[in-house]
Protein backbone atom coordinates (compact mmCIF):
# COMPACT_ATOMS: atom_id res chain seq x y z
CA UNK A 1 -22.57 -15.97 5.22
CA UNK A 2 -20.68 -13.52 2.86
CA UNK A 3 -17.50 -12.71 4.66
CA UNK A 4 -18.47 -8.81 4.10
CA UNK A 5 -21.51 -7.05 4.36
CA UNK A 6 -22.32 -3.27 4.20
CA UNK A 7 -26.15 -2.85 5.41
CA UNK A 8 -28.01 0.14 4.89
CA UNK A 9 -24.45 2.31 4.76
CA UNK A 10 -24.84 5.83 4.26
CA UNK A 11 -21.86 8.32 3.80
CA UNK A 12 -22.97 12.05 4.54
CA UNK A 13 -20.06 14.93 4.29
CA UNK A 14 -21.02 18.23 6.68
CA UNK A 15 -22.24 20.99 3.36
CA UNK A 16 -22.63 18.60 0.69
CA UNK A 17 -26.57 18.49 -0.43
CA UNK A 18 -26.40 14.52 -1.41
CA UNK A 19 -25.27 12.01 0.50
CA UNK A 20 -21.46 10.25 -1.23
CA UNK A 21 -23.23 6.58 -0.54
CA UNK A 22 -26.75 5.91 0.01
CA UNK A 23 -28.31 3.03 2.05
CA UNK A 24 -25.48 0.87 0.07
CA UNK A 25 -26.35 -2.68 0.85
CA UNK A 26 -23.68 -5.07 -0.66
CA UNK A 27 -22.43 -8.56 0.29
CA UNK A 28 -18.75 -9.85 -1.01
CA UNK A 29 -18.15 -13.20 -0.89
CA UNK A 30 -14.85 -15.05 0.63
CA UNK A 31 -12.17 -15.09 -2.26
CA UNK A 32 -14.47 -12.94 -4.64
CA UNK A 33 -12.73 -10.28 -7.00
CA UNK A 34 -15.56 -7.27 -6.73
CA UNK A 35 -14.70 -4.35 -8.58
CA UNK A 36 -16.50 -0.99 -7.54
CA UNK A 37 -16.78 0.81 -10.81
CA UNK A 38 -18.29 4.04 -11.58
CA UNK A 39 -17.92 7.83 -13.29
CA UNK A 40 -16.20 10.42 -10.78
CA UNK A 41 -18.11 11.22 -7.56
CA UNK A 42 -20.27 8.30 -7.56
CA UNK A 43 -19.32 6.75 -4.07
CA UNK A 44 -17.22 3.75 -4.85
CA UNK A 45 -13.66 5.12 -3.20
CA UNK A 46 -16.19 6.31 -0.44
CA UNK A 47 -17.08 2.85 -0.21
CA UNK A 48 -13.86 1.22 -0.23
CA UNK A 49 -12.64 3.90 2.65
CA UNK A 50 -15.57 3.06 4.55
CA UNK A 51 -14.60 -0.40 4.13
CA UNK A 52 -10.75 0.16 4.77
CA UNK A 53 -11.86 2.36 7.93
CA UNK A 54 -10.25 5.40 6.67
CA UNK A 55 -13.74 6.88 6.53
CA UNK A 56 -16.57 6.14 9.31
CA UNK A 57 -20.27 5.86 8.32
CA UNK A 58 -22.95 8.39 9.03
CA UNK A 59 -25.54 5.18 9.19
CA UNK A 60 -25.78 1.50 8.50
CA UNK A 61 -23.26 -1.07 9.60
CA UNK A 62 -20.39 -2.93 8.21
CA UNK A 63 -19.11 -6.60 8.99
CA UNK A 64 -16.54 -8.72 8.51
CA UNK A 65 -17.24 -12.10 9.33
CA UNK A 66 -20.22 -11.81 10.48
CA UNK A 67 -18.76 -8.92 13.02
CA UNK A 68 -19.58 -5.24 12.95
CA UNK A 69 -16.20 -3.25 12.27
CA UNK A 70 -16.98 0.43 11.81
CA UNK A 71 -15.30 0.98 15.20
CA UNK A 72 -12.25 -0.88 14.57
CA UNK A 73 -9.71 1.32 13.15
CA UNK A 74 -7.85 0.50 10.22
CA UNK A 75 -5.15 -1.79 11.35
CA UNK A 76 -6.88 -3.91 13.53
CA UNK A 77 -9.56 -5.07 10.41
CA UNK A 78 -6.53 -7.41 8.82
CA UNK A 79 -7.11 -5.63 5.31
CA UNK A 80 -3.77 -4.65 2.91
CA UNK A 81 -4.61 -1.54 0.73
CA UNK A 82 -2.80 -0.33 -2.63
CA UNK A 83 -3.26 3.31 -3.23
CA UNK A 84 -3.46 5.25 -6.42
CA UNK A 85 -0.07 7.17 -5.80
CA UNK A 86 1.64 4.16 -4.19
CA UNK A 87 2.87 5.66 -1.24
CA UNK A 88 6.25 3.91 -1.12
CA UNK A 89 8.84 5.39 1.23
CA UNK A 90 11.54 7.09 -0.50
CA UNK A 91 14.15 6.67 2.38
CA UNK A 92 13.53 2.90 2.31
CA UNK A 93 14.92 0.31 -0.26
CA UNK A 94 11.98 -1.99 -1.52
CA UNK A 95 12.55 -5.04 1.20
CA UNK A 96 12.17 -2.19 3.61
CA UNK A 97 8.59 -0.75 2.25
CA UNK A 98 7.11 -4.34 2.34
CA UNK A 99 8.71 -4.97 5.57
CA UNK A 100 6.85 -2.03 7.09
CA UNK A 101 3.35 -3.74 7.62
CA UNK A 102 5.46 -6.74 9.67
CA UNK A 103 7.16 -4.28 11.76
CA UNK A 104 3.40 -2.62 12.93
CA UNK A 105 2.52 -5.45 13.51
CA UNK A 106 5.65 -6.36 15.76
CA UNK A 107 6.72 -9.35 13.71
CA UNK A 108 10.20 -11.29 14.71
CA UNK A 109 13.38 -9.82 12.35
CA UNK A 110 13.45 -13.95 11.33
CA UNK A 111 9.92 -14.27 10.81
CA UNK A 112 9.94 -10.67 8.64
CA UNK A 113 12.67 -11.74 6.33
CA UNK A 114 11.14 -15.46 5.22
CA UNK A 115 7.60 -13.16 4.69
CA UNK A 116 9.25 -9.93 2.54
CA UNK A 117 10.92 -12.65 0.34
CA UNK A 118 7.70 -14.57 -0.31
CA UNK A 119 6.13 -11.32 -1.07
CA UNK A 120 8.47 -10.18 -3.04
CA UNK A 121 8.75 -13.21 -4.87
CA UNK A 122 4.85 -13.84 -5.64
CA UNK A 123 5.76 -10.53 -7.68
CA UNK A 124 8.48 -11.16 -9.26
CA UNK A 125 10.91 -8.67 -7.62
CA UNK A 126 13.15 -10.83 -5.12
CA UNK A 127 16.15 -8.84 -6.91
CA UNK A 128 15.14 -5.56 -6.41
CA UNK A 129 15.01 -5.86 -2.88
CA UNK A 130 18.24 -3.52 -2.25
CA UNK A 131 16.89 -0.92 -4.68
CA UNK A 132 15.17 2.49 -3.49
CA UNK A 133 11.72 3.23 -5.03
CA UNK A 134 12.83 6.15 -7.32
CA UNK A 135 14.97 3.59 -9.22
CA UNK A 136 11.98 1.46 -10.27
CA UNK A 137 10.00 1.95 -13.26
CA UNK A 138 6.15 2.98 -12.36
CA UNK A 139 4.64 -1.03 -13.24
CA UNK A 140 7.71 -2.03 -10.45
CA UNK A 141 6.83 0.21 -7.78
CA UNK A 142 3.09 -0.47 -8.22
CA UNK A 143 4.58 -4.27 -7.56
CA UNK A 144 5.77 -3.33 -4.22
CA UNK A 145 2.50 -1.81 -3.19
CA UNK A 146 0.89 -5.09 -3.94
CA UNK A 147 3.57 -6.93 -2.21
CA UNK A 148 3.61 -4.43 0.83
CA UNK A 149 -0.35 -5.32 0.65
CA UNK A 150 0.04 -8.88 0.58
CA UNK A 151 3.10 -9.50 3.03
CA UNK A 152 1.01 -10.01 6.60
CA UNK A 153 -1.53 -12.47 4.52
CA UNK A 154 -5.00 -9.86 4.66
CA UNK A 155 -8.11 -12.03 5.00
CA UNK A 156 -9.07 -9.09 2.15
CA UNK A 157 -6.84 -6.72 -0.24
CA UNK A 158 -8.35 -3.33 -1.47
CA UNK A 159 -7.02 -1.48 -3.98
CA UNK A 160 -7.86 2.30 -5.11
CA UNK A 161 -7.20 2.78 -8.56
CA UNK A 162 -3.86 1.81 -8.50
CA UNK A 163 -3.24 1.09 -12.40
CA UNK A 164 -4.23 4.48 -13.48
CA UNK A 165 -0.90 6.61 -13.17
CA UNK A 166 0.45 3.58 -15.74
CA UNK A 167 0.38 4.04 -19.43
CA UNK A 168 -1.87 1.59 -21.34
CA UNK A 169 0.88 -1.49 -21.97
CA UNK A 170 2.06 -1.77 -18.75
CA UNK A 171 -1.39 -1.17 -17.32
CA UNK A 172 -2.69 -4.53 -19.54
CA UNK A 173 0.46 -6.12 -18.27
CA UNK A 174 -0.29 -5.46 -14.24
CA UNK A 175 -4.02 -6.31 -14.66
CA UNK A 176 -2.76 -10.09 -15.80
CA UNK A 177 -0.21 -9.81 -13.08
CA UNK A 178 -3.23 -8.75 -10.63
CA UNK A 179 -5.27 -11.61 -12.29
CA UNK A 180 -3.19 -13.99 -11.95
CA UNK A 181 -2.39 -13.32 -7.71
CA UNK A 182 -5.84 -13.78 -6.90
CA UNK A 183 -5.79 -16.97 -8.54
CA UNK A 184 -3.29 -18.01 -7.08
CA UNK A 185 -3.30 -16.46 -3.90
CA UNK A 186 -7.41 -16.99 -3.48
CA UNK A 187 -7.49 -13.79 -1.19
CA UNK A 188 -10.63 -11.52 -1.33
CA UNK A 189 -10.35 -8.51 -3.44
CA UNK A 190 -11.99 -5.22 -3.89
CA UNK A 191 -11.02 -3.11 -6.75
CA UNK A 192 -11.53 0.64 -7.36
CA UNK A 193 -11.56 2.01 -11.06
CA UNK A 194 -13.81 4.50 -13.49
CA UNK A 195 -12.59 1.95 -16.31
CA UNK A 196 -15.04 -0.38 -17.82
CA UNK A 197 -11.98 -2.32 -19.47
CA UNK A 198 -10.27 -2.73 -16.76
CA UNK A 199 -12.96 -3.92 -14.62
CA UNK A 200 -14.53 -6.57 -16.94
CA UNK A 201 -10.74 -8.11 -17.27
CA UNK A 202 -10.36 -8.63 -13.52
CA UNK A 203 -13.95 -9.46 -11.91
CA UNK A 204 -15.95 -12.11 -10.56
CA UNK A 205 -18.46 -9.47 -10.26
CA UNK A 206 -18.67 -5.88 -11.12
CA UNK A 207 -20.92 -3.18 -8.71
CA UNK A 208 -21.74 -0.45 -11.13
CA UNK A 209 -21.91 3.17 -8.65
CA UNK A 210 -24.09 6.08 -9.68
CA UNK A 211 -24.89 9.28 -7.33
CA UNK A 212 -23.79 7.03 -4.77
CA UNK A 213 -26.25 4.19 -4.93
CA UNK A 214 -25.51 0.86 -7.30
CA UNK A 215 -27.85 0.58 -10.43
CA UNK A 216 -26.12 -2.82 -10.59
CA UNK A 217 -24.26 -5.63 -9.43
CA UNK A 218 -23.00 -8.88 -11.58
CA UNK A 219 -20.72 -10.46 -13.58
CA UNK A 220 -19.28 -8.43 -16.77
CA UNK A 221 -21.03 -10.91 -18.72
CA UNK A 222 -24.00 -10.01 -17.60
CA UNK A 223 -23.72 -6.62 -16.91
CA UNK A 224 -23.05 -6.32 -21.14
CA UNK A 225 -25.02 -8.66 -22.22
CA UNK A 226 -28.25 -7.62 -19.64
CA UNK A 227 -27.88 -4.48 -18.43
CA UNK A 228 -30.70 -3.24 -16.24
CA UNK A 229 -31.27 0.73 -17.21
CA UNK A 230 -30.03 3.05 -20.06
CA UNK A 231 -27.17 3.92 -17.73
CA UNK A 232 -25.79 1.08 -17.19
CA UNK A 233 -26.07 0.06 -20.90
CA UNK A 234 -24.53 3.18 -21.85
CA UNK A 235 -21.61 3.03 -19.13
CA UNK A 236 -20.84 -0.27 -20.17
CA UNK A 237 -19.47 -1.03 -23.43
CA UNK A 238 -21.17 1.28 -26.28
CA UNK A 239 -24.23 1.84 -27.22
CA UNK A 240 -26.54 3.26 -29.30
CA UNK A 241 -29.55 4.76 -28.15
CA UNK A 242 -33.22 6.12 -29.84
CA UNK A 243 -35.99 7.49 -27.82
CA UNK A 244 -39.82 6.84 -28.78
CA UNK A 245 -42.96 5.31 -27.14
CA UNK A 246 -43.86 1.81 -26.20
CA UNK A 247 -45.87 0.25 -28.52
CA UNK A 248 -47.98 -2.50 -25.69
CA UNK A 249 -49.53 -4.34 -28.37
CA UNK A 250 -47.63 -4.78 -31.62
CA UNK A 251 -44.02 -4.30 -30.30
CA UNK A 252 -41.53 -2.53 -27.92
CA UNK A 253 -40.89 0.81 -29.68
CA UNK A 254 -42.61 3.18 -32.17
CA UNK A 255 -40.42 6.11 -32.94
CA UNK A 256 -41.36 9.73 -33.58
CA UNK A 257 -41.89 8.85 -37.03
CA UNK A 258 -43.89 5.91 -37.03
CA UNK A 259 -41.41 2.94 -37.37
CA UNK A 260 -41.79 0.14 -34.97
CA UNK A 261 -38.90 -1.30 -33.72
CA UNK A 262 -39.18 -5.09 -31.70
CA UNK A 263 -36.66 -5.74 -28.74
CA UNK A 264 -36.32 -7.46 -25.39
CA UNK A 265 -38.32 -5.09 -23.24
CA UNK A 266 -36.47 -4.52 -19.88
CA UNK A 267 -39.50 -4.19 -17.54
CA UNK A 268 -43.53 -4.37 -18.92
CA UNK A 269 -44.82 -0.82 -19.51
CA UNK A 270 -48.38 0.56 -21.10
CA UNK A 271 -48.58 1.61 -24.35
CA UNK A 272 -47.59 5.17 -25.07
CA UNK A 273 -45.00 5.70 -22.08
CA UNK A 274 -41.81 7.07 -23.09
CA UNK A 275 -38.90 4.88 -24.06
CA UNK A 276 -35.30 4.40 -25.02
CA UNK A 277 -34.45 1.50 -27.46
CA UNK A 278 -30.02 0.79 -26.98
CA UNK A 279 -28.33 -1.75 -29.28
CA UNK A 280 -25.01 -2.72 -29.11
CA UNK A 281 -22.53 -0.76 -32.31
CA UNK A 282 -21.35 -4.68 -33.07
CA UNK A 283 -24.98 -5.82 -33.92
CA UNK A 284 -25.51 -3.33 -36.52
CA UNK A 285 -25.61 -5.14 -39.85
CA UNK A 286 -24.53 -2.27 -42.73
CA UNK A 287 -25.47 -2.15 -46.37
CA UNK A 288 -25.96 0.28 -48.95
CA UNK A 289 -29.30 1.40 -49.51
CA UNK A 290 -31.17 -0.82 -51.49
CA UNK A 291 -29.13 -4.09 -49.96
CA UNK A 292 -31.31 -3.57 -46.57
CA UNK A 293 -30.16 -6.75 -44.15
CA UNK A 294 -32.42 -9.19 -43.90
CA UNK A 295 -33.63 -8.51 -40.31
CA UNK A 296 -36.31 -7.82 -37.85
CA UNK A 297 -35.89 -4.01 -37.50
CA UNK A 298 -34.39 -1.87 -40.11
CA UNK A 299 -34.07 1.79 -39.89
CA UNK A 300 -32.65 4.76 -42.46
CA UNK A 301 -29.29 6.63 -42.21
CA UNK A 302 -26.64 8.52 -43.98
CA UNK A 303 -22.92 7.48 -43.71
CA UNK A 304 -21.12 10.18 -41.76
CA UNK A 305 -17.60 8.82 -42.16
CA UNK A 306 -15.67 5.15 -41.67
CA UNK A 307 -12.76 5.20 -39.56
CA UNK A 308 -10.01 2.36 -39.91
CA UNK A 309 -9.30 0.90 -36.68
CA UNK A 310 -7.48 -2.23 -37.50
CA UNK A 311 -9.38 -5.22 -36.76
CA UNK A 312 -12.56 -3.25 -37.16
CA UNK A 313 -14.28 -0.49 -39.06
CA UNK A 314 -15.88 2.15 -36.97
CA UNK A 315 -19.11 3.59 -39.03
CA UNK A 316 -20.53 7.07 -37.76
CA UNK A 317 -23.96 7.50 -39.41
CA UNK A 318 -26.77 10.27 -38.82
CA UNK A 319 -30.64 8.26 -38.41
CA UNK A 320 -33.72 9.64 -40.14
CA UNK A 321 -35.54 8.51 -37.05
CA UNK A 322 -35.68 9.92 -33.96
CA UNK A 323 -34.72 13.47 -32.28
CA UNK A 324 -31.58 14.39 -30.73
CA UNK A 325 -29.84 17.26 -29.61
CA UNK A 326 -30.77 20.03 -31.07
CA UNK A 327 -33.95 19.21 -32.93
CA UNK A 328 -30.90 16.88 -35.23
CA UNK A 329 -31.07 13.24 -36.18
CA UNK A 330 -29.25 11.21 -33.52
CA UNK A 331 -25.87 9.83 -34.69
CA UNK A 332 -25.30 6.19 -34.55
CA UNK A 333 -22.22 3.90 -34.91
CA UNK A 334 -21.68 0.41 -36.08
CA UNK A 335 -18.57 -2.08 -35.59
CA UNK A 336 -17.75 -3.47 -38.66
CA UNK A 337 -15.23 -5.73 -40.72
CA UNK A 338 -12.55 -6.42 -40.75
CA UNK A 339 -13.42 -5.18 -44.45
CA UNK A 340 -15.64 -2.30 -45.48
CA UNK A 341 -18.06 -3.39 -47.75
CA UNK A 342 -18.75 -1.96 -51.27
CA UNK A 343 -20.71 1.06 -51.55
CA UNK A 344 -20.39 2.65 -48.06
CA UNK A 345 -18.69 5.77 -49.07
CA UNK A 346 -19.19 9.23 -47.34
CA UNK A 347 -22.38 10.83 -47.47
CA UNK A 348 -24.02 7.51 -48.81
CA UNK A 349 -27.61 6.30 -47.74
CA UNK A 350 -27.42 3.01 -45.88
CA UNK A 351 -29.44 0.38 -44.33
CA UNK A 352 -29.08 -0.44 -40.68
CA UNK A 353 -30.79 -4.09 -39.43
CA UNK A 354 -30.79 -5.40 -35.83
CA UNK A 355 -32.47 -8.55 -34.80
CA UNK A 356 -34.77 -7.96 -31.80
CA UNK A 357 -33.02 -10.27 -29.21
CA UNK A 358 -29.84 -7.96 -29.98
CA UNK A 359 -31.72 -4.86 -28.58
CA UNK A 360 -33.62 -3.52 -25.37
CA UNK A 361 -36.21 -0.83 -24.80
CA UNK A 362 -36.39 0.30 -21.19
């Protein structure tokens, strides 16, 4: 038994037309790291405050356990939470703040101290314990939260964005530091964040949100490697996308101009329905036109520009395929390098080759 399950959860505000979540039905399992990620307003901090009992459902049922909990209020479900703006208490020094939780909960002064100083020490701020919030860099006070979430031992920690006030160092630096607790610690974690980066760095599994309903759930791996509809290959990662028509009998893709194009078709489909073929920038191979890779599919394109991005080139190229916005060409891009091969200068007509296992048509 998964030690939560959401079943059939809808999350209905009074005057909004769509429901925030939709008949969400979503098992975590016991020690699992699930990340709910997703573009703004597509349910996943609904979700987590349905979880966290902050919100109550309009349908469906949660459990914990095996037990329904969308009566329970929040501090009787045994769940720490880390919020996006930290909520420390000013007034308080930092043993204080992760004291708090105890002191709810009516825990002995003994019992309190031995538990704020393993807390405190499973982040690495025993010495800060006299200090007041304001005098704490941002990564430190974020600490705090996380111990003041930790300190009564949650069967489950959630967490709603709380990275993204941090600038991009110190925001790599707490993901490890996050990483590396729920290793250690083997609690059960739920993780709020609109960053693909972020959530392929710190999950078991990912739960990919859209209009309120997930388009998919599994590892990052998989997720990148297999996703399961043009959204969720162009959410995750980048992508490169060219619409046509299935071609049933001789391939996966004929484009408006005729070429066929073979991939790993995502679901079977009659010939002639509409379709969008996505490969990945990185399994572009480049050349010069005339120097055509020696692949399956091969299409025509003219070098936009090369941008240097240190361990990579980034190529932006206009197709000779295909329609895009405007009646134009769709642009394309290609990860390349480190070095930039001879003749790809600006304005140049190259030669882009994918293998077929490399791409999808959906």
């Amino acid at each position: 038994m998964a030690l939560i399950e959401f079943e059939g959860v809808c999350k209905r505000y009074p005057g909004s037309a769509a429901p925030a979540v939709d008949d969400l039905n979503l098992h975590v399992e016991a020690g699992e790291f699930l990340t709910l990620l997703g573009p703004s307003g597509s349910g996943k901090t609904t979700t987590l405050m349905l979880l966290a009992g902050f919100e109550a459902p309009s349908a469906g049922t949660i459990r914990l356990d095996g037990l329904p909990i969308e009566a329970l209020p929040p501090h009787r479900r045994n769940m720490g939470v880390v919020f996006q703006s930290y909520s420390l208490f000013p007034h308080m020094t930092v043993e204080q703040n992760v004291a708090f939780p105890l002191s709810v909960r009516k825990t002995s002064a003994a019992a309190a101290r031995e538990k704020v100083a393993a807390a405190l020490d499973k982040v690495r701020l025993r010495e800060y314990a006299r200090r007041k919030p304001q005098q704490l860099s941002g990564g430190q006070q974020q600490r705090v939260a996380l111990a003041r979430a930790l300190v009564f031992e949650p069967r489950v920690v959630l967490m709603d964005e709380p990275l993204s006030a941090l600038d991009k160092k110190l925001r790599e630096e707490m993901q490890l530091e996050i990483r590396r607790l729920h290793r250690e610690l083997g609690v059960t974690m739920v993780f709020v964040t609109h960053d693909q980066a972020e959530a392929r760095t710190l999950s078991d599994r990912v739960a990919l949100f859209n209009q309120g309903r997930i388009e998919q759930i599994a590892s990052p791996k998989e997720l990148y490697e297999r996703p399961c509809n043009p959204f969720v290959a162009g959410f995750i990662g980048d992508n490169n996308m060219l619409r046509g028509a299935r071609d049933a009998e001789r391939g996966c893709l004929r484009t408006a101009r005729g070429a066929l194009l073979r991939a790993r078709c995502a679901a079977p489909a009659r010939g002639g329905d509409d379709a969008i073929l996505c490969v990945r920038p990185e399994s572009l191979q480049v050349a010069a036109d005339g120097n055509g890779p020696p692949t399956e599919n091969r299409l025509d394109a003219t070098l936009v520009y090369a941008i240097h991005q240190g361990d990579h080139w980034r190529l932006v190229m206009q197709l000779h395929e295909g329609d895009g916005a405007g009646g134009r060409a769709p642009e394309w891009f290609a990860k390349i390098g480190p070095a930039l091969p001879a003749g790809l200068d600006r304005g140049r007509r190259v030669s882009l080759g994918f293998r077929a296992d490399d791409a999808w048509v959906y």
